[in-house]
PDB file of N, CA and C in Angstrom:
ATOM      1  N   UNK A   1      29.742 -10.629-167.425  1.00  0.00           N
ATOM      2  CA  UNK A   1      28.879 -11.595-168.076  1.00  0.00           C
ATOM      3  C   UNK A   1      27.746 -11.945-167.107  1.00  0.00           C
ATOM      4  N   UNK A   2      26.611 -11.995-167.719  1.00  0.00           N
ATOM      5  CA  UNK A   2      25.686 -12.791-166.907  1.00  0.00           C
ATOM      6  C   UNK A   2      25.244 -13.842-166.128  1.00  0.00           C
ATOM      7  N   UNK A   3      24.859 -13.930-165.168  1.00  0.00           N
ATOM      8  CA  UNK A   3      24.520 -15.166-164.570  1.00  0.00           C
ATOM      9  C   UNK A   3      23.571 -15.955-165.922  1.00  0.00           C
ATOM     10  N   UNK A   4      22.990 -15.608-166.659  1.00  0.00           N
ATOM     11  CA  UNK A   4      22.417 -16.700-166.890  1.00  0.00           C
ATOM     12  C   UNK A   4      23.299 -17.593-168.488  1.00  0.00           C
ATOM     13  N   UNK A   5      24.079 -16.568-169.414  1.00  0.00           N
ATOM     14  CA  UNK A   5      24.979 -16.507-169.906  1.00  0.00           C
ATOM     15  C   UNK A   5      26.058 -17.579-169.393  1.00  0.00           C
ATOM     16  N   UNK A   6      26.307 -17.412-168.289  1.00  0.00           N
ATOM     17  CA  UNK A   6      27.348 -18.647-167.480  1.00  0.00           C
ATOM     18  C   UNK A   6      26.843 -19.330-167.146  1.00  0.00           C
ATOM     19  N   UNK A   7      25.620 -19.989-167.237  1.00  0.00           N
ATOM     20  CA  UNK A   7      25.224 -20.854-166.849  1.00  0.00           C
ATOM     21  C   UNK A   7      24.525 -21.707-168.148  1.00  0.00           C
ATOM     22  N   UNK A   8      24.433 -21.102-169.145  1.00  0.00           N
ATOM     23  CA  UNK A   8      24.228 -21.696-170.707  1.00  0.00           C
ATOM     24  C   UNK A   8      25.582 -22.418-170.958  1.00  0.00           C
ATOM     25  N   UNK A   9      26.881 -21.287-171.421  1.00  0.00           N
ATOM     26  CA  UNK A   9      28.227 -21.604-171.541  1.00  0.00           C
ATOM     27  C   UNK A   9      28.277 -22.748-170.614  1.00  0.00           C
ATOM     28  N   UNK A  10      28.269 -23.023-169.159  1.00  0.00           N
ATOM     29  CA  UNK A  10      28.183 -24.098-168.654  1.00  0.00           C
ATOM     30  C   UNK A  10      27.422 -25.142-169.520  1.00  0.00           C
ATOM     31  N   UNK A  11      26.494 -25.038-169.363  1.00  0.00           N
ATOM     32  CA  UNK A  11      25.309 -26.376-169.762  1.00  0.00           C
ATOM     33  C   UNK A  11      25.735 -26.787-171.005  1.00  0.00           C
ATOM     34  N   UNK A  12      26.272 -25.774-171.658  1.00  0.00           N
ATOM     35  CA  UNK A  12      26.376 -26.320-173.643  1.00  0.00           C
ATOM     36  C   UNK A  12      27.451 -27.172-173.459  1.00  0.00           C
ATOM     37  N   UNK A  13      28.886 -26.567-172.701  1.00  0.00           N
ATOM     38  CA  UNK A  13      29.996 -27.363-172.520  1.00  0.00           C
ATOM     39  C   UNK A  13      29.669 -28.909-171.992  1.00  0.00           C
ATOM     40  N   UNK A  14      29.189 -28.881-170.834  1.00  0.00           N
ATOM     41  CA  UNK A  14      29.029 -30.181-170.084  1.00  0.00           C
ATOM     42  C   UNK A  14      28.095 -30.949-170.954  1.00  0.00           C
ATOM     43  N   UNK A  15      26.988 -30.318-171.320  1.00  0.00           N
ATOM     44  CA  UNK A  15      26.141 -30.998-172.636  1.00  0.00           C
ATOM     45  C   UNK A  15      27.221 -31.789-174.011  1.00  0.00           C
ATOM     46  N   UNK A  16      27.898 -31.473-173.878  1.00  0.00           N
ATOM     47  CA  UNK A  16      28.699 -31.295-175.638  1.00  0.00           C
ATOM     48  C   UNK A  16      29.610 -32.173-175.375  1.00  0.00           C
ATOM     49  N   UNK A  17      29.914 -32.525-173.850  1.00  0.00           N
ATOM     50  CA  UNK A  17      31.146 -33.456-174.024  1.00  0.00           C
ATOM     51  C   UNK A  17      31.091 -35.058-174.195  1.00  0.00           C
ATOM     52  N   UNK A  18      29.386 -34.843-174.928  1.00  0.00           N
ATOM     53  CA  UNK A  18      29.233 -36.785-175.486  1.00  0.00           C
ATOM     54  C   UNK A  18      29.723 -36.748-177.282  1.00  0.00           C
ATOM     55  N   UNK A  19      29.557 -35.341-177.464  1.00  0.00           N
ATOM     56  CA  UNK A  19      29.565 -34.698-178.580  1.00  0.00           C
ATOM     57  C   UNK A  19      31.416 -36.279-179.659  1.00  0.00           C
ATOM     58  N   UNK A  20      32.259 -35.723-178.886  1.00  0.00           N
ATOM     59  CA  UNK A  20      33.373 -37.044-179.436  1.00  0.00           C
ATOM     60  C   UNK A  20      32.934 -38.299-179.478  1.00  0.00           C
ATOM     61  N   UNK A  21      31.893 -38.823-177.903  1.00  0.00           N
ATOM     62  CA  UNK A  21      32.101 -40.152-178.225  1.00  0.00           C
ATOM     63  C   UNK A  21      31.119 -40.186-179.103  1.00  0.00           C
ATOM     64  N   UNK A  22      30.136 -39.805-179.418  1.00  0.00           N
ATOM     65  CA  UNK A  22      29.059 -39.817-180.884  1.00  0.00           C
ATOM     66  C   UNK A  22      29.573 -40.150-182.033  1.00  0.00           C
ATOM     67  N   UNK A  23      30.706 -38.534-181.956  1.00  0.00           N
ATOM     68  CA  UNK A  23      30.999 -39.057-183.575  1.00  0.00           C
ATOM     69  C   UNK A  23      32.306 -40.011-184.154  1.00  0.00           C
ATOM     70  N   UNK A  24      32.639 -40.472-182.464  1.00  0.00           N
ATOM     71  CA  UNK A  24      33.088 -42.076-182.319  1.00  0.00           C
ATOM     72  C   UNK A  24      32.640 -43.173-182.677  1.00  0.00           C
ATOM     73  N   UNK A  25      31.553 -42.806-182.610  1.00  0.00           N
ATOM     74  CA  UNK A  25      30.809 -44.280-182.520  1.00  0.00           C
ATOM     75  C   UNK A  25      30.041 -44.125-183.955  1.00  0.00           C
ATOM     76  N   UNK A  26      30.125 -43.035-184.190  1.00  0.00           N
ATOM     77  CA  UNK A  26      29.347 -43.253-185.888  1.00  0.00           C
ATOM     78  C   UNK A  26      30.824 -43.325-186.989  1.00  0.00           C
ATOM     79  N   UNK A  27      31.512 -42.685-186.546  1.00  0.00           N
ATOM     80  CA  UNK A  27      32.656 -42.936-187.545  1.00  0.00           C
ATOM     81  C   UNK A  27      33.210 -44.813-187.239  1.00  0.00           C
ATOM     82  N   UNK A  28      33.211 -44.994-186.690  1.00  0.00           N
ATOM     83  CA  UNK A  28      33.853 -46.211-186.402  1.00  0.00           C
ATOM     84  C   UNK A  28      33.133 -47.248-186.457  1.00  0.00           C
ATOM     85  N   UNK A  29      31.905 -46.825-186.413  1.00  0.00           N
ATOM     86  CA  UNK A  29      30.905 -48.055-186.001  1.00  0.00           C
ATOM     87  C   UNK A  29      30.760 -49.184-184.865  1.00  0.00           C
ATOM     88  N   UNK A  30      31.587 -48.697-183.503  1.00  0.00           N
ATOM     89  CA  UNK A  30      31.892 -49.626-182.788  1.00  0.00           C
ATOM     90  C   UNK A  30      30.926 -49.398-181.628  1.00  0.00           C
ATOM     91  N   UNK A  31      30.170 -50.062-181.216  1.00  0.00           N
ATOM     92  CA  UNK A  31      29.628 -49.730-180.003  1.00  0.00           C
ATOM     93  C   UNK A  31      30.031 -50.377-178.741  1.00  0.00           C
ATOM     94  N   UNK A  32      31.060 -51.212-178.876  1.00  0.00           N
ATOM     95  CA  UNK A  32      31.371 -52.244-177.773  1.00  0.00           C
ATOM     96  C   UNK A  32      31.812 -51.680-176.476  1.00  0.00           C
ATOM     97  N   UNK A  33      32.302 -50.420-175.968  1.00  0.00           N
ATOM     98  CA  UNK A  33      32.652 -50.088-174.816  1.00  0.00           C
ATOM     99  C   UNK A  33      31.615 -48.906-174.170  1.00  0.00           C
ATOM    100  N   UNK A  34      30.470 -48.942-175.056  1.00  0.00           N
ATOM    101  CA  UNK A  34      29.248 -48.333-174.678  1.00  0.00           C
ATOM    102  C   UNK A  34      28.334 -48.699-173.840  1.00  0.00           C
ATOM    103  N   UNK A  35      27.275 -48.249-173.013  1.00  0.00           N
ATOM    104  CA  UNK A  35      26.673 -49.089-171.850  1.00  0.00           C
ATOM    105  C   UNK A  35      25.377 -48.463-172.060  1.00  0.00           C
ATOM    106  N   UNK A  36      24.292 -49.431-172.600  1.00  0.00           N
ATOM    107  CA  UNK A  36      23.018 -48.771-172.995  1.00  0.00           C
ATOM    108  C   UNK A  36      22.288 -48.315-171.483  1.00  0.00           C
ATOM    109  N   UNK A  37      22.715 -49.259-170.576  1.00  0.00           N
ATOM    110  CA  UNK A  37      21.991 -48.907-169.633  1.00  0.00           C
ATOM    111  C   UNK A  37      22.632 -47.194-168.684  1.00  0.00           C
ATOM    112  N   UNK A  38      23.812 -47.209-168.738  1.00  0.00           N
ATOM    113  CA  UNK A  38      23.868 -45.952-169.062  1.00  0.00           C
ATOM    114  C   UNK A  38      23.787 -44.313-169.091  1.00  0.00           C
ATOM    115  N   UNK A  39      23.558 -44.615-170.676  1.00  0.00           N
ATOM    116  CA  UNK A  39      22.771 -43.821-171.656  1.00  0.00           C
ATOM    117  C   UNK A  39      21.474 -43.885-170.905  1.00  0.00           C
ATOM    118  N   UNK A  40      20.475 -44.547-171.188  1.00  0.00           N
ATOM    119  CA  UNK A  40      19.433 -44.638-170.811  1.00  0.00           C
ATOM    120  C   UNK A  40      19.098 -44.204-169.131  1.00  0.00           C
ATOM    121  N   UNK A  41      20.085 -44.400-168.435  1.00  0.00           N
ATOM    122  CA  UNK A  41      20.079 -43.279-166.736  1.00  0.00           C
ATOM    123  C   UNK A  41      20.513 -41.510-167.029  1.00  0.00           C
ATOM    124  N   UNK A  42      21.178 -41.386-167.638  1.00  0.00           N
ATOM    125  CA  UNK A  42      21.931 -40.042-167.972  1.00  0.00           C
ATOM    126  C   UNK A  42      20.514 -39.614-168.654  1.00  0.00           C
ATOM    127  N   UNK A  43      19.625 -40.364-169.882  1.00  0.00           N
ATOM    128  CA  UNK A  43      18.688 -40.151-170.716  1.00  0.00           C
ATOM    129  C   UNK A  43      17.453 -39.111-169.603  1.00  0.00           C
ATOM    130  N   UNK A  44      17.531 -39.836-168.712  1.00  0.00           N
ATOM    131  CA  UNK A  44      16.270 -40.348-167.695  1.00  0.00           C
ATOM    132  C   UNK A  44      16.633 -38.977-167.217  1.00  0.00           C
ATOM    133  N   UNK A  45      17.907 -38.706-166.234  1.00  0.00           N
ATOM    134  CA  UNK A  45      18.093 -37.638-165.483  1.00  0.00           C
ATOM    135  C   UNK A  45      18.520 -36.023-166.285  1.00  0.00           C
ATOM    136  N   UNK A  46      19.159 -36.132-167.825  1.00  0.00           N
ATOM    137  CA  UNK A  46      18.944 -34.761-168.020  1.00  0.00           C
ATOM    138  C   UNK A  46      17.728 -34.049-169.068  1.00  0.00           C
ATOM    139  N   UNK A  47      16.842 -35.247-168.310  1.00  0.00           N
ATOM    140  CA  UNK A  47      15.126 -35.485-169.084  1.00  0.00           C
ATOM    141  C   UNK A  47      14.129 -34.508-168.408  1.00  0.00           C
ATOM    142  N   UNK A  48      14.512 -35.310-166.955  1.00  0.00           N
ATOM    143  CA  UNK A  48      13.669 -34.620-165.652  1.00  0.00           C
ATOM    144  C   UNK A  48      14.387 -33.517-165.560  1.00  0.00           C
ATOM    145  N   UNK A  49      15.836 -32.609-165.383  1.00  0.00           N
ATOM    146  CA  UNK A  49      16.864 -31.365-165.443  1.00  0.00           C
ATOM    147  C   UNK A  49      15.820 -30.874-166.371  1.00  0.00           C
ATOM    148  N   UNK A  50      15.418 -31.339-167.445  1.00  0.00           N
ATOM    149  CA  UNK A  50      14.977 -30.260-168.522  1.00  0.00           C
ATOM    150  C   UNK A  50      13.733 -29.722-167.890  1.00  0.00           C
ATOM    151  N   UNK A  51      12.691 -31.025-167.781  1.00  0.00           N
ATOM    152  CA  UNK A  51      11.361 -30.485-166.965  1.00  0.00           C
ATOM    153  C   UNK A  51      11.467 -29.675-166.173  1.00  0.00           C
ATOM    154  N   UNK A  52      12.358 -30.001-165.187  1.00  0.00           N
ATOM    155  CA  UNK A  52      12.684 -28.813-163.754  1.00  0.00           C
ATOM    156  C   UNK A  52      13.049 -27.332-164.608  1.00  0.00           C
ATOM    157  N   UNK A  53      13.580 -27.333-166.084  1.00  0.00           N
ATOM    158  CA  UNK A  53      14.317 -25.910-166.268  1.00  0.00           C
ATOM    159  C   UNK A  53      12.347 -25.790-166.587  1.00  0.00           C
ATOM    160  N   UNK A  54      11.942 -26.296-167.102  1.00  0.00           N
ATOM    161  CA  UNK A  54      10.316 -25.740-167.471  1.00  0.00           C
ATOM    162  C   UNK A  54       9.872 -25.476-166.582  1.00  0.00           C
ATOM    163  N   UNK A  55       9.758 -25.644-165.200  1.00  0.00           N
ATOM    164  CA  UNK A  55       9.059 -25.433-164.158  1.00  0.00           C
ATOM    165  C   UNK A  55       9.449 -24.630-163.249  1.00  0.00           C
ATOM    166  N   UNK A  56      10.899 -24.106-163.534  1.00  0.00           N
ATOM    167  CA  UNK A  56      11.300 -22.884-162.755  1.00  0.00           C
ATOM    168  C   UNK A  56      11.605 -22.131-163.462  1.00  0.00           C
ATOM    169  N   UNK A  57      11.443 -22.294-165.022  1.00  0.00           N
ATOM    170  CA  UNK A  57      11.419 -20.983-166.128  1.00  0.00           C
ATOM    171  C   UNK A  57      12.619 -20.855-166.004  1.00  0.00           C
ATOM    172  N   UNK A  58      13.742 -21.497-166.255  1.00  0.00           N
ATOM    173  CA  UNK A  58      15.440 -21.241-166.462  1.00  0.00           C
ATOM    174  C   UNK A  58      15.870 -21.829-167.419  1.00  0.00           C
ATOM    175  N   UNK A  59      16.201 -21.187-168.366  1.00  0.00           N
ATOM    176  CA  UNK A  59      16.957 -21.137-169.865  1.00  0.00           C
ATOM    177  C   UNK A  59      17.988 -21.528-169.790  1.00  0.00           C
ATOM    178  N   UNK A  60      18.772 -21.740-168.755  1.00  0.00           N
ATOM    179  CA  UNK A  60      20.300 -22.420-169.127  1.00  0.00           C
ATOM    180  C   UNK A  60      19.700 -23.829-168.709  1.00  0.00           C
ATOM    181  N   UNK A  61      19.164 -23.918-167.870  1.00  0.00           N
ATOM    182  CA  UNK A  61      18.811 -25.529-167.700  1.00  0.00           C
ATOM    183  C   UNK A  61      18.254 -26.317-169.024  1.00  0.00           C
ATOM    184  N   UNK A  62      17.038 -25.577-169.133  1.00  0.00           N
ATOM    185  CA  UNK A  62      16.035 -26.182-170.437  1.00  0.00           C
ATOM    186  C   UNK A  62      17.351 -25.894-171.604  1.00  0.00           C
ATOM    187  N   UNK A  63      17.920 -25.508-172.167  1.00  0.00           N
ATOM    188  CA  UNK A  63      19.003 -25.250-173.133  1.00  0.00           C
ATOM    189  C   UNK A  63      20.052 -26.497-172.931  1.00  0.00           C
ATOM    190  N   UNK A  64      20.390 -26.237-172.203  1.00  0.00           N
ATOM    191  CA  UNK A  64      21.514 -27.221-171.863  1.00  0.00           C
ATOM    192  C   UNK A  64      21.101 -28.834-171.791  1.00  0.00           C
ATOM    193  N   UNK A  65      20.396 -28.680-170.843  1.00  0.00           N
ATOM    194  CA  UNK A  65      19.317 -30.243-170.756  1.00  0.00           C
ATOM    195  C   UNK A  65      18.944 -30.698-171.790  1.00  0.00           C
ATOM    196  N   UNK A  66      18.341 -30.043-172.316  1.00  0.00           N
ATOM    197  CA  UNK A  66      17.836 -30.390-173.689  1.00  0.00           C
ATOM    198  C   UNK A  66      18.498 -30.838-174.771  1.00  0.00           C
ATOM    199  N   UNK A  67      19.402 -30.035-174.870  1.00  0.00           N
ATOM    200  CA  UNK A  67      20.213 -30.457-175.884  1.00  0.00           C
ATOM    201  C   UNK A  67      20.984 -31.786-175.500  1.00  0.00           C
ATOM    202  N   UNK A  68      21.002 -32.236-174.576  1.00  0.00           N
ATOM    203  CA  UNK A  68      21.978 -33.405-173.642  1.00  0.00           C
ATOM    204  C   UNK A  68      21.020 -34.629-174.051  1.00  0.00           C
ATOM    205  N   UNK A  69      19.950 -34.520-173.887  1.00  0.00           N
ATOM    206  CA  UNK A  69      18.514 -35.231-174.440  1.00  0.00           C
ATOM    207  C   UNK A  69      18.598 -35.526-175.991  1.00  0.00           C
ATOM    208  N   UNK A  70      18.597 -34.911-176.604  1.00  0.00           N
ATOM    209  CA  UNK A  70      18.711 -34.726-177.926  1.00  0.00           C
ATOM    210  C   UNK A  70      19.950 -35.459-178.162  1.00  0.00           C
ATOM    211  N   UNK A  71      21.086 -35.123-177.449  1.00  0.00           N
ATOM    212  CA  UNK A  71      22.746 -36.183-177.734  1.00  0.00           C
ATOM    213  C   UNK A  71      22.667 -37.246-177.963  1.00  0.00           C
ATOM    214  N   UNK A  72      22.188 -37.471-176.492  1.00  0.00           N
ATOM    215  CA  UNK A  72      22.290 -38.911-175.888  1.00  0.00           C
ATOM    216  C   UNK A  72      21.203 -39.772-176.348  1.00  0.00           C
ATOM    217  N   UNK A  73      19.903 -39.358-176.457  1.00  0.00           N
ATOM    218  CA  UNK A  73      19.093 -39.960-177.027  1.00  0.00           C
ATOM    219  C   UNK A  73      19.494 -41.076-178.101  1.00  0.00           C
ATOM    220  N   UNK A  74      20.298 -39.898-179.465  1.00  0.00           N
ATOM    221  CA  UNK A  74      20.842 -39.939-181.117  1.00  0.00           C
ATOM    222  C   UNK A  74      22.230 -41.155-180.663  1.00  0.00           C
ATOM    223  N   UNK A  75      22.504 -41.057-179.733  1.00  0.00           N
ATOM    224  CA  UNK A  75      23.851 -42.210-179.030  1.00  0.00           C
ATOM    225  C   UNK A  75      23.282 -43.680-178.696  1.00  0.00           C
ATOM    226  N   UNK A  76      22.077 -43.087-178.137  1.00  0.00           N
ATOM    227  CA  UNK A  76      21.284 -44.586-177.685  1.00  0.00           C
ATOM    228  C   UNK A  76      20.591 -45.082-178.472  1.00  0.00           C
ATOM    229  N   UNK A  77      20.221 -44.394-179.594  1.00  0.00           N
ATOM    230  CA  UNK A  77      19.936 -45.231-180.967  1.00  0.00           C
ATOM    231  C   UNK A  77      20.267 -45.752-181.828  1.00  0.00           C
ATOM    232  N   UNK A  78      21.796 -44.928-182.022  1.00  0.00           N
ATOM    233  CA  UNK A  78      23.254 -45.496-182.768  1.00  0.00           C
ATOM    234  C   UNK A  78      23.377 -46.969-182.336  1.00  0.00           C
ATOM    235  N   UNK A  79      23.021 -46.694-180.581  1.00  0.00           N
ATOM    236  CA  UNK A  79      24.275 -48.013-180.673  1.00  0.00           C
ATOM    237  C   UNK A  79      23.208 -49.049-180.707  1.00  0.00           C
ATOM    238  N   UNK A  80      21.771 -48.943-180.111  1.00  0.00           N
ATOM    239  CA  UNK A  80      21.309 -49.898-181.114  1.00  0.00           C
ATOM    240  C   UNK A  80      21.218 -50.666-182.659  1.00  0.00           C
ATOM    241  N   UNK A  81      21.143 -49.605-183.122  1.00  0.00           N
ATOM    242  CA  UNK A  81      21.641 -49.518-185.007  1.00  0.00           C
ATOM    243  C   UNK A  81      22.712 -50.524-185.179  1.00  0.00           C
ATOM    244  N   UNK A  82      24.080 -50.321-184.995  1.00  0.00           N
ATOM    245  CA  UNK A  82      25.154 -51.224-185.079  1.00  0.00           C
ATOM    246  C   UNK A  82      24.842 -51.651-184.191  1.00  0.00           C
ATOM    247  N   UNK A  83      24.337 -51.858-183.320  1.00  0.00           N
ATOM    248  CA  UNK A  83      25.018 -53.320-182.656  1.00  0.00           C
ATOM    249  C   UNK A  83      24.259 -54.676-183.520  1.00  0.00           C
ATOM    250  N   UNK A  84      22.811 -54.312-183.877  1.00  0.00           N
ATOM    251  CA  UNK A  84      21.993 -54.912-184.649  1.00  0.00           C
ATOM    252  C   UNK A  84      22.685 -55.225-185.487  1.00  0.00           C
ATOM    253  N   UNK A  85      23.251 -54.722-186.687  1.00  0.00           N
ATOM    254  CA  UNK A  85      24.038 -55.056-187.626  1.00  0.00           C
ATOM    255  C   UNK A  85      25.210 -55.662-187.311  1.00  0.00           C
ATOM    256  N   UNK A  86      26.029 -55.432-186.112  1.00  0.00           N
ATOM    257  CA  UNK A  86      27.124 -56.398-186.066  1.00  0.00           C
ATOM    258  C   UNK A  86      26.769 -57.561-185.197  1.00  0.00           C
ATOM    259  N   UNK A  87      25.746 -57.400-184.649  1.00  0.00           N
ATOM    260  CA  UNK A  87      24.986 -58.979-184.303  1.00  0.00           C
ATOM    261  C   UNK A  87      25.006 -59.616-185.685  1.00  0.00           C
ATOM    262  N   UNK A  88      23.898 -59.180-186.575  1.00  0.00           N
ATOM    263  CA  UNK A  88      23.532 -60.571-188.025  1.00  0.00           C
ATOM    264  C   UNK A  88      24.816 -60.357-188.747  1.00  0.00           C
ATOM    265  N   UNK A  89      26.056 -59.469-188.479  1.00  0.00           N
ATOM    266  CA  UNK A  89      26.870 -60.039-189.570  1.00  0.00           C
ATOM    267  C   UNK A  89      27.801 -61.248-188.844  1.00  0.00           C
ATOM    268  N   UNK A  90      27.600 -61.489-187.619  1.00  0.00           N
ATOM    269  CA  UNK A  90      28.330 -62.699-187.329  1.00  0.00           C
ATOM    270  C   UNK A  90      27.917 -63.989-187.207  1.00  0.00           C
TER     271      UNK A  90
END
């Protein structure tokens, strides 16, 4: 297998493992053991990972990164979403 092949398979895995608490937090609607601030550091750092895969032209980075961006982002908006709503319903 390829170096760059193992290093996608890497990135998708380690990328993917917010993948449960997501559809935790949308099935359940709970955001309470979530930490926006965080999200929002992880946001920050596999933001700049992605830029760096653009700037050294590496496809498992930009792939992987990216998609981690795209996760976490959709996580850090969730839990704004409910939390908003279970703020005014109390």
């Amino acid at each position: 297998m390829s170096p760059t092949m193992i290093g996608i398979i890497a990135g998708v895995l380690t990328s993917a493992s917010m993948v449960p608490q997501f559809v935790k937090v949308l099935r359940k609607k709970d955001v309470g053991n979530l930490s926006p601030l965080m999200l929002f550091v992880l946001i920050s750092g596999v933001a700049l990972w992605t830029y760096y895969g653009f700037l050294t032209d590496e496809l498992p980075i930009i792939l992987s990164n990216g998609f981690s961006v795209l996760l976490n982002t959709g996580l850090l908006i969730s839990y704004f979403i409910i939390k908003k709503k279970s703020d005014l319903e109390k």
